[in-house]
N, C-alpha and C. Protein backbone atom coordinates (compact mmCIF):
# COMPACT_ATOMS: atom_id res chain seq x y z
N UNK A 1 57.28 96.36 -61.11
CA UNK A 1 58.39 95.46 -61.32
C UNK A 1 59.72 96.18 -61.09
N UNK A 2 59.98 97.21 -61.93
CA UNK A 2 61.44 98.37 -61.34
C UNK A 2 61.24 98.63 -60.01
N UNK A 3 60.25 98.66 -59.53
CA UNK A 3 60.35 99.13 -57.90
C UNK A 3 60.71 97.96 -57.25
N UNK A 4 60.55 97.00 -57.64
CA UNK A 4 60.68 95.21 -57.00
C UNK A 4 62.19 95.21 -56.70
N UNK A 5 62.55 95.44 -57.87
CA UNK A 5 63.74 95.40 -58.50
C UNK A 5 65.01 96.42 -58.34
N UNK A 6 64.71 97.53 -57.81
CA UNK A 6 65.40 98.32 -57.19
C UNK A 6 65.91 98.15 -55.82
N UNK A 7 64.38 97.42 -54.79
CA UNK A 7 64.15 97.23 -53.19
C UNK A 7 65.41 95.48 -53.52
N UNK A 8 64.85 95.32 -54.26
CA UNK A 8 66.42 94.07 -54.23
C UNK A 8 67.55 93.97 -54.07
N UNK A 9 67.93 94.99 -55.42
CA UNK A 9 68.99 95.42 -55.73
C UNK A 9 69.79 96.78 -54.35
N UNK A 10 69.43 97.08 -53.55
CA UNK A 10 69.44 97.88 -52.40
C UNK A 10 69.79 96.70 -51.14
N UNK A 11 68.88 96.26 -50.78
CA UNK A 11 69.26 95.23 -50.26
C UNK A 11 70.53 94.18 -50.33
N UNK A 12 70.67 93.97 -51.34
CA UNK A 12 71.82 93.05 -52.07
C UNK A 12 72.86 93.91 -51.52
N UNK A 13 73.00 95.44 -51.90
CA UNK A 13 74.14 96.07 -51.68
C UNK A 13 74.24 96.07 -50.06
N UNK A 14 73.27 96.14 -49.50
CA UNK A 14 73.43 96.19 -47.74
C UNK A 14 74.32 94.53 -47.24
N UNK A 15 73.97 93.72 -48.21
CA UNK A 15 74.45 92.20 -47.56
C UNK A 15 75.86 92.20 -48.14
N UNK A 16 77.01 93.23 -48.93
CA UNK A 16 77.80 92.75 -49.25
C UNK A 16 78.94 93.01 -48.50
N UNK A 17 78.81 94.06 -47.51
CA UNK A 17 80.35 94.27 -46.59
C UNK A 17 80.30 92.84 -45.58
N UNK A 18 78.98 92.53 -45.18
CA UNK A 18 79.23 91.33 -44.50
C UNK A 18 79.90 89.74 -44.75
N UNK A 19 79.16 89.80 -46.74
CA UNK A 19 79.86 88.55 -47.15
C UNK A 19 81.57 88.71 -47.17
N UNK A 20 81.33 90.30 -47.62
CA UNK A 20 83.32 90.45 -48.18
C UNK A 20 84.27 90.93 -46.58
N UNK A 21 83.54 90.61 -45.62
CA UNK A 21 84.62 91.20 -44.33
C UNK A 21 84.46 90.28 -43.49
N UNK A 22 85.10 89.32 -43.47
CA UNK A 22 84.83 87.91 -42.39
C UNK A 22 85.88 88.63 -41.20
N UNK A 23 85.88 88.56 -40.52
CA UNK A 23 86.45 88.78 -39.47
C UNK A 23 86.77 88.01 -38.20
N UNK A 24 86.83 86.81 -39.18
CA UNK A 24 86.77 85.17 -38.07
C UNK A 24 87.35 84.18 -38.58
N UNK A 25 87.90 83.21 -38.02
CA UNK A 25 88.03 82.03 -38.49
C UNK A 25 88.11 80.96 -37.48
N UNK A 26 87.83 79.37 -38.05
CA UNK A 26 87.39 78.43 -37.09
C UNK A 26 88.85 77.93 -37.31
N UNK A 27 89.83 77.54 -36.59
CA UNK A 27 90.69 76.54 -36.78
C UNK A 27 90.50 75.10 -35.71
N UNK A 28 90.62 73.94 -37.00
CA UNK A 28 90.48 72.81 -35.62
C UNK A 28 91.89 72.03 -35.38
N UNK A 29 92.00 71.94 -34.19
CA UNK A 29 93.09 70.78 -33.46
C UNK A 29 92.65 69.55 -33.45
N UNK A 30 93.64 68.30 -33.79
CA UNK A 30 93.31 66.89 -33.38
C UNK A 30 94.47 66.27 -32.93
N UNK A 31 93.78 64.83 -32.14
CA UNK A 31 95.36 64.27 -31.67
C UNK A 31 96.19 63.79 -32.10
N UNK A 32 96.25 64.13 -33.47
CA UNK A 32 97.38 63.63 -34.54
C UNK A 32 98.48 65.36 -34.27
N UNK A 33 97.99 66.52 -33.34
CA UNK A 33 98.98 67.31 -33.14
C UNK A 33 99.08 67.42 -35.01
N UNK A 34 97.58 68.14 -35.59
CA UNK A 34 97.74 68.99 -36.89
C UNK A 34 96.92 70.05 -36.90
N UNK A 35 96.97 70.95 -37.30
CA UNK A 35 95.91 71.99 -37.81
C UNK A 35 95.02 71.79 -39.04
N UNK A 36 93.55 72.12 -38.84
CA UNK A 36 93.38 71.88 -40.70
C UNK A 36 93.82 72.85 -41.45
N UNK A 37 94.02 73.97 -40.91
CA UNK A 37 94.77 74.58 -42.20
C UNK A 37 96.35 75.17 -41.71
N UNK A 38 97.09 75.45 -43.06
CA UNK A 38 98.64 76.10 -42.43
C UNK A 38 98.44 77.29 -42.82
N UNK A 39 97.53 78.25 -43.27
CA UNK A 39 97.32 79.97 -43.34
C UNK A 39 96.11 80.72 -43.08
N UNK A 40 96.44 81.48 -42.32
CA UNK A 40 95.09 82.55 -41.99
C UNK A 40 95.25 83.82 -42.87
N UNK A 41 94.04 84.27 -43.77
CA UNK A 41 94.02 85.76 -44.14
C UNK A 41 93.45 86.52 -42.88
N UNK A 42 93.65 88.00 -42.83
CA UNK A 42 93.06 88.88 -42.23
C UNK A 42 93.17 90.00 -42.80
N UNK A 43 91.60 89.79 -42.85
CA UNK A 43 91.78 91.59 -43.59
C UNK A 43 91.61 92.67 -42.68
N UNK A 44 92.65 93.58 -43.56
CA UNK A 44 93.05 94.93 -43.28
C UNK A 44 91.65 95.46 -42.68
N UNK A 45 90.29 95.49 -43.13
CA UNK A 45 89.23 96.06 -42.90
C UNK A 45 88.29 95.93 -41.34
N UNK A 46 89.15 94.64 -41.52
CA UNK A 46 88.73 94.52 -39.98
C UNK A 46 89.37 95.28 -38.65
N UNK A 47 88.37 95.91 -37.67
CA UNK A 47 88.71 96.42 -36.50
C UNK A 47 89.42 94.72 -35.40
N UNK A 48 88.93 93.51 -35.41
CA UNK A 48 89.41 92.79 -34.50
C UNK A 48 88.93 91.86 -35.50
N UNK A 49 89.63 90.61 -35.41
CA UNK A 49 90.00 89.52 -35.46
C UNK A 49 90.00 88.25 -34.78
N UNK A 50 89.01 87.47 -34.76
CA UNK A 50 88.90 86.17 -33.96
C UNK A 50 89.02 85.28 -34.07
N UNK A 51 90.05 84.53 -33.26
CA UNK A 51 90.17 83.16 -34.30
C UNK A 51 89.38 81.84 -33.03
N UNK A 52 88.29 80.76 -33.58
CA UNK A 52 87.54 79.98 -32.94
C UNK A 52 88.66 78.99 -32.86
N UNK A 53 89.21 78.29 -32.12
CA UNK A 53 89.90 77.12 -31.54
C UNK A 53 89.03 76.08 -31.39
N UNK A 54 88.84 74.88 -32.28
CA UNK A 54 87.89 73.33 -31.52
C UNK A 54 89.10 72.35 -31.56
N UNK A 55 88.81 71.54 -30.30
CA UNK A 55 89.78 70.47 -30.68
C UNK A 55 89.04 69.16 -30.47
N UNK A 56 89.36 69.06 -32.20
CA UNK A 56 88.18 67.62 -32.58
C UNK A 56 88.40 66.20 -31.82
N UNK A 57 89.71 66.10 -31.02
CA UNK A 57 90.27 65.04 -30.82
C UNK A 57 89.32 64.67 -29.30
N UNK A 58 89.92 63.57 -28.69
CA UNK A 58 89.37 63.08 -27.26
C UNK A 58 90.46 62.81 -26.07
N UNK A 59 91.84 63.17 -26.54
CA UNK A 59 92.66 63.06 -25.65
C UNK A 59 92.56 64.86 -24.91
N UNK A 60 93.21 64.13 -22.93
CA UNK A 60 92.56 65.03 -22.47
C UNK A 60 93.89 66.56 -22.56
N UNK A 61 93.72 67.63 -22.28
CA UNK A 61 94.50 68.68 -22.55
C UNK A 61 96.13 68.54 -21.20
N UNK A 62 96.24 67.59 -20.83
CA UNK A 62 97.59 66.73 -19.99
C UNK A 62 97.91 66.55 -21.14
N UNK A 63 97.66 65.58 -21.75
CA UNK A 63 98.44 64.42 -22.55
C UNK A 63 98.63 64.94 -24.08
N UNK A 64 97.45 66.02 -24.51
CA UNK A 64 97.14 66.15 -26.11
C UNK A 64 96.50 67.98 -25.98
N UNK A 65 96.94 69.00 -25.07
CA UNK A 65 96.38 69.74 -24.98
C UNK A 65 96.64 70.47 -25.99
N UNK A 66 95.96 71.57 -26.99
CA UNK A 66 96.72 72.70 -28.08
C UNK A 66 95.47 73.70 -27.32
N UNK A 67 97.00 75.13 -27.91
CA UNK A 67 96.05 76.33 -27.88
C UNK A 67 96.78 76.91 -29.36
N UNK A 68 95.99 78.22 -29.70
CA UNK A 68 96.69 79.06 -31.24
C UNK A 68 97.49 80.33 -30.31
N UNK A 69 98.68 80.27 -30.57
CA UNK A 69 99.38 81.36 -30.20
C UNK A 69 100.04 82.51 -31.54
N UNK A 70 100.12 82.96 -31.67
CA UNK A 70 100.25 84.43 -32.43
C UNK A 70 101.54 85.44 -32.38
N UNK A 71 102.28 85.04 -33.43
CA UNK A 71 103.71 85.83 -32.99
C UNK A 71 103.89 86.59 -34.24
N UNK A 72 105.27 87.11 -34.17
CA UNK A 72 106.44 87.41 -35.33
C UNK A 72 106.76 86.21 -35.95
N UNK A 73 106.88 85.79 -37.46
CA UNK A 73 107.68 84.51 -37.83
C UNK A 73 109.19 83.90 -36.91
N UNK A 74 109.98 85.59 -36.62
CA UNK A 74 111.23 85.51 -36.21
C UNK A 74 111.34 85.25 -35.17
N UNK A 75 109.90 85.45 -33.97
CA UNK A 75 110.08 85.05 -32.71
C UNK A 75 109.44 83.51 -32.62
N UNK A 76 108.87 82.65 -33.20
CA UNK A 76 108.12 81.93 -32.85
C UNK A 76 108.65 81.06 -32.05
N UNK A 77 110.11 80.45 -31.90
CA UNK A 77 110.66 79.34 -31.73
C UNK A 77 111.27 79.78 -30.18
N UNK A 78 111.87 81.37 -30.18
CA UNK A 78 112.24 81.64 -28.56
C UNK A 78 111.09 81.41 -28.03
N UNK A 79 109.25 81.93 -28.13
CA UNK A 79 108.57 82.58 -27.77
C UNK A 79 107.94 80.55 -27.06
N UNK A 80 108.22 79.42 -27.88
CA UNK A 80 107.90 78.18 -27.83
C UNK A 80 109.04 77.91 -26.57
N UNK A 81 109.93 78.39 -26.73
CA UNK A 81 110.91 77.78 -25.50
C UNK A 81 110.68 78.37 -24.18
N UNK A 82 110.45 79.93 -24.57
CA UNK A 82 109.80 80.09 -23.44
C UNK A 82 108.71 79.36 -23.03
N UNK A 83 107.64 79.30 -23.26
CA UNK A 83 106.19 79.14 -23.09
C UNK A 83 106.34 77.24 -22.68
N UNK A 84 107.20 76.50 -22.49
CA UNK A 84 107.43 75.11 -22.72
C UNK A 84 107.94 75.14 -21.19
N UNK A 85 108.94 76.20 -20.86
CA UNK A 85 109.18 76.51 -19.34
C UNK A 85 108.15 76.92 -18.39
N UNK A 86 107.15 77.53 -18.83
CA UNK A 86 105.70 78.10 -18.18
C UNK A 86 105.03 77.62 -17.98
N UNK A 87 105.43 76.39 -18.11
CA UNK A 87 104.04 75.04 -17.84
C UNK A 87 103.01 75.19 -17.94
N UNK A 88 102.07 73.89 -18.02
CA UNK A 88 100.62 73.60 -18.16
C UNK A 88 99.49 74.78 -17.78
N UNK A 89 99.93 75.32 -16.55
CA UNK A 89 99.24 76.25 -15.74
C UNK A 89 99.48 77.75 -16.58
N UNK A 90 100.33 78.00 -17.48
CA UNK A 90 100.15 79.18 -17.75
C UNK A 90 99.86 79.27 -19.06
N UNK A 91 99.50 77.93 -19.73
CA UNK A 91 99.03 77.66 -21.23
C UNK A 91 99.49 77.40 -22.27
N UNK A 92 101.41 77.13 -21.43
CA UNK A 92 102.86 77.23 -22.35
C UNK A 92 102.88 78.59 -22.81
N UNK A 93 102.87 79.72 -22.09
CA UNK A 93 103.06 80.74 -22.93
C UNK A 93 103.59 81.54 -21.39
N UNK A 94 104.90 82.05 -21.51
CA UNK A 94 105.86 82.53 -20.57
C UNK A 94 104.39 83.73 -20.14
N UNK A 95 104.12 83.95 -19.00
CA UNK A 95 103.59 85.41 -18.52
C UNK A 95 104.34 86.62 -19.12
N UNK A 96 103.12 87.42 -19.18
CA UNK A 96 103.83 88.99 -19.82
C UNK A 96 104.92 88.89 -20.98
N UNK A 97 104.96 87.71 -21.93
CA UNK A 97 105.94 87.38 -22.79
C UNK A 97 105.17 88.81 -24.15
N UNK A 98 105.64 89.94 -24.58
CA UNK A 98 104.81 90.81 -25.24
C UNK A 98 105.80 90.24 -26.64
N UNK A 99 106.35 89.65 -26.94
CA UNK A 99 106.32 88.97 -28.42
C UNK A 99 105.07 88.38 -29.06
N UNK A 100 104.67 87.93 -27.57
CA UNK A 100 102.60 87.06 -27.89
C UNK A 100 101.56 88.22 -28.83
N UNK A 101 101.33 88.11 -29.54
CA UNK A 101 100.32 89.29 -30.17
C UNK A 101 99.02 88.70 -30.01
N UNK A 102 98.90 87.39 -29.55
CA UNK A 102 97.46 86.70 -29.43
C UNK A 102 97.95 85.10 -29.13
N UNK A 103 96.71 84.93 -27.96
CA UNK A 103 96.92 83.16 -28.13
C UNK A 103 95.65 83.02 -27.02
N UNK A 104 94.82 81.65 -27.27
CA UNK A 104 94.16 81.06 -26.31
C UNK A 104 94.55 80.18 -25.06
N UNK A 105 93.77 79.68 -24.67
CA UNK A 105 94.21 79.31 -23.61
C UNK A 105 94.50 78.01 -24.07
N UNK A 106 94.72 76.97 -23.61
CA UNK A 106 94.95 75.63 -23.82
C UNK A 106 93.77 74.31 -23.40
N UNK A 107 93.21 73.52 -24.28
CA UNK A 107 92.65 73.14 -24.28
C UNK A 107 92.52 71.79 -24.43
N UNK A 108 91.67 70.86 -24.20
CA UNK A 108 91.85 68.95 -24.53
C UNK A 108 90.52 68.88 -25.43
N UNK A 109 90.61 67.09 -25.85
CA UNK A 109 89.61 66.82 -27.13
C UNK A 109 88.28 67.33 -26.48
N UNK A 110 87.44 67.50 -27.50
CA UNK A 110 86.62 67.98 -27.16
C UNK A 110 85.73 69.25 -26.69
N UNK A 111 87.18 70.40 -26.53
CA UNK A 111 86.49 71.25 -25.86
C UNK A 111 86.82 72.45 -27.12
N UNK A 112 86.15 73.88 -26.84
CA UNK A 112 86.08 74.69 -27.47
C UNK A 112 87.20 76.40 -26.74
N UNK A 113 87.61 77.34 -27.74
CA UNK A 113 87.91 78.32 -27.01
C UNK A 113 88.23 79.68 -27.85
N UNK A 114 88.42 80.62 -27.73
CA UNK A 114 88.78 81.63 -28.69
C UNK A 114 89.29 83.03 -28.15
N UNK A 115 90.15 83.67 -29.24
CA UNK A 115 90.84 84.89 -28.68
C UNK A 115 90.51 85.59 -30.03
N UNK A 116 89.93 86.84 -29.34
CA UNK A 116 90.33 87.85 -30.20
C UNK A 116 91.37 89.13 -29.98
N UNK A 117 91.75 89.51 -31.28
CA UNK A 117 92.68 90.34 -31.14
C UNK A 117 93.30 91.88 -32.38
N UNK A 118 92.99 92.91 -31.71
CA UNK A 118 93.05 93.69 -32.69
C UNK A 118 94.18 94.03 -33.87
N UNK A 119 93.53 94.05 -34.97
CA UNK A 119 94.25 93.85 -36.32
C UNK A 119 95.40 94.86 -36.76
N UNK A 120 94.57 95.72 -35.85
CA UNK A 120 96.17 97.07 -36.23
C UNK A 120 97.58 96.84 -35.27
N UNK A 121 97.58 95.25 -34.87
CA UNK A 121 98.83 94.95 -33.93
C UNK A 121 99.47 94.48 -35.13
N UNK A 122 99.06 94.07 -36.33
CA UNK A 122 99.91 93.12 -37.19
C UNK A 122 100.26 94.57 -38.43
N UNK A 123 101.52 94.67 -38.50
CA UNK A 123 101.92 95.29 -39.82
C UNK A 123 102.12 94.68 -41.10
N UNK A 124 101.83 95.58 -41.85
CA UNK A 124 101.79 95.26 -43.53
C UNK A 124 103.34 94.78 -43.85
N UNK A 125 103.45 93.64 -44.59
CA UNK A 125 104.88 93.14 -44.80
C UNK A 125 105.49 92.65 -44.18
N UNK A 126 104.90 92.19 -42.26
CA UNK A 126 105.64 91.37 -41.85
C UNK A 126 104.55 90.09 -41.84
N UNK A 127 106.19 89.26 -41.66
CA UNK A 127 105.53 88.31 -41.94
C UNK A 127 104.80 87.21 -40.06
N UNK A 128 103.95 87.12 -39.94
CA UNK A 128 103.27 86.29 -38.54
C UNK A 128 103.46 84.84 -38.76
N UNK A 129 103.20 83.65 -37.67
CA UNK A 129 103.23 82.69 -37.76
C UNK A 129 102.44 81.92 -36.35
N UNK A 130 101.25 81.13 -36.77
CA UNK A 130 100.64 80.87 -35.55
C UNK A 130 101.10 79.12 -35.58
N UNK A 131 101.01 78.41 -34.06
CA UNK A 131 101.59 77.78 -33.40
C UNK A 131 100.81 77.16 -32.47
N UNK A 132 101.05 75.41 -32.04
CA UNK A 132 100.23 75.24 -30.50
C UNK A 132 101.57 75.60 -29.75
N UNK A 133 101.49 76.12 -28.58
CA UNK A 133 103.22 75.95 -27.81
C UNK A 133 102.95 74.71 -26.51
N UNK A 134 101.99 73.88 -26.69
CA UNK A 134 102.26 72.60 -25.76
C UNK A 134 103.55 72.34 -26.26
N UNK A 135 105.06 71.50 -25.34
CA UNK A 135 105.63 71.08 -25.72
C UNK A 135 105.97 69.99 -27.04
N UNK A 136 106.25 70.32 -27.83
CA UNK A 136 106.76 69.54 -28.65
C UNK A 136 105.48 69.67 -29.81
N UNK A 137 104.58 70.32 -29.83
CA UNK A 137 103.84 70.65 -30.82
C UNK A 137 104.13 71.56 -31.99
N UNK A 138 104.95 72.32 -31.78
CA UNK A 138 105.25 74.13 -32.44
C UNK A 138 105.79 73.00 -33.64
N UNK A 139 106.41 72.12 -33.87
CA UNK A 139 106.95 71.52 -35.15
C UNK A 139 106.15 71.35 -35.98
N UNK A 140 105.15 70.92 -35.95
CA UNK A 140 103.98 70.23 -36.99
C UNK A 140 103.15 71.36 -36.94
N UNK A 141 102.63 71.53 -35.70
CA UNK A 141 101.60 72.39 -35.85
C UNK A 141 101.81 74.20 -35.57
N UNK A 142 101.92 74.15 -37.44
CA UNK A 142 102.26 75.60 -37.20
C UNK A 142 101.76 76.51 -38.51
N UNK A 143 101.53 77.32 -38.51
CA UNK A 143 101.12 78.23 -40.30
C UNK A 143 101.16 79.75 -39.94
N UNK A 144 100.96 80.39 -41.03
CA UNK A 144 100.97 81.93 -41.71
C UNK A 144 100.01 82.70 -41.25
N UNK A 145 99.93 83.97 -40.91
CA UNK A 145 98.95 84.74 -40.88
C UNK A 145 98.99 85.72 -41.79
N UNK A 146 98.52 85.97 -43.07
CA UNK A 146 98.79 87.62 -43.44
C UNK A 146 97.98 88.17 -43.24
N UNK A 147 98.64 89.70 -43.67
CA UNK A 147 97.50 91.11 -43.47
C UNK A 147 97.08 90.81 -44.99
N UNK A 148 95.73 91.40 -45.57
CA UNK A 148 95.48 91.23 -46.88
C UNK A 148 94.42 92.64 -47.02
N UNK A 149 94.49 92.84 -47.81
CA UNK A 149 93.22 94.03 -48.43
C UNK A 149 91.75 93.67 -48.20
């Protein structure tokens, strides 16, 4: 029975960096132009960071397209004006714009996409803010990223 009970208890400890180190998250888009959530954690422990993009909606990525773009809080709004000039074809996100610390590509209802991106780009104490940059989206659809322990 202690031997049962040890091979458990061993085990248990092997399954816990996986429950406590997510290193992912799903965010979904719809054509109401919302996110379901307005904050991402990321922990410090992680080497990279992925964030899954679905967009639950059925309008096509012309009319209703979002992608997750990844900034400074302080840049988000130049980084949207740029990226609004860059048109459809470049995902709304200006080329070589290096304020971008991460973003997917752009997408319509229905479809799926994801970026990952390494965690030692984001410093402790600042503050991030992710975004769709289709035109006229960055208003509504926008939230927090922190670094966390």
């Amino acid at each position: 029975m202690i031997r049962h009970t040890a091979v458990a208890v061993f085990l248990g400890l092997l399954s816990l960096p996986a429950m406590a180190d997510d290193c992912s998250v799903t965010v979904e888009a719809d054509d109401q132009m919302q996110f379901d959530t307005d904050a991402i954690e990321v922990s410090q422990s992680c080497d990279e960071f992925t964030v899954n993009l679905e967009h639950t909606g059925t309008m096509p990525v012309e009319s209703m397209g979002h992608n997750w773009v990844l900034t400074r809080e302080d840049d988000m709004s130049d980084v949207a004006g740029a990226g609004a000039g860059a048109g459809v074809d470049n995902d709304y996100i200006e080329p070589g714009d290096d304020r971008v610390i991460a973003h997917t590509e752009l997408i319509g209802g229905g479809e799926t996409t994801s970026v990952s991106f390494a965690v030692d780009q984001l410093e402790e104490g600042e503050d991030y803010t992710f975004f769709c940059s289709f035109p006229g989206h960055s208003g509504p659809m926008q939230g927090s990223v922190s670094l966390v322990d």
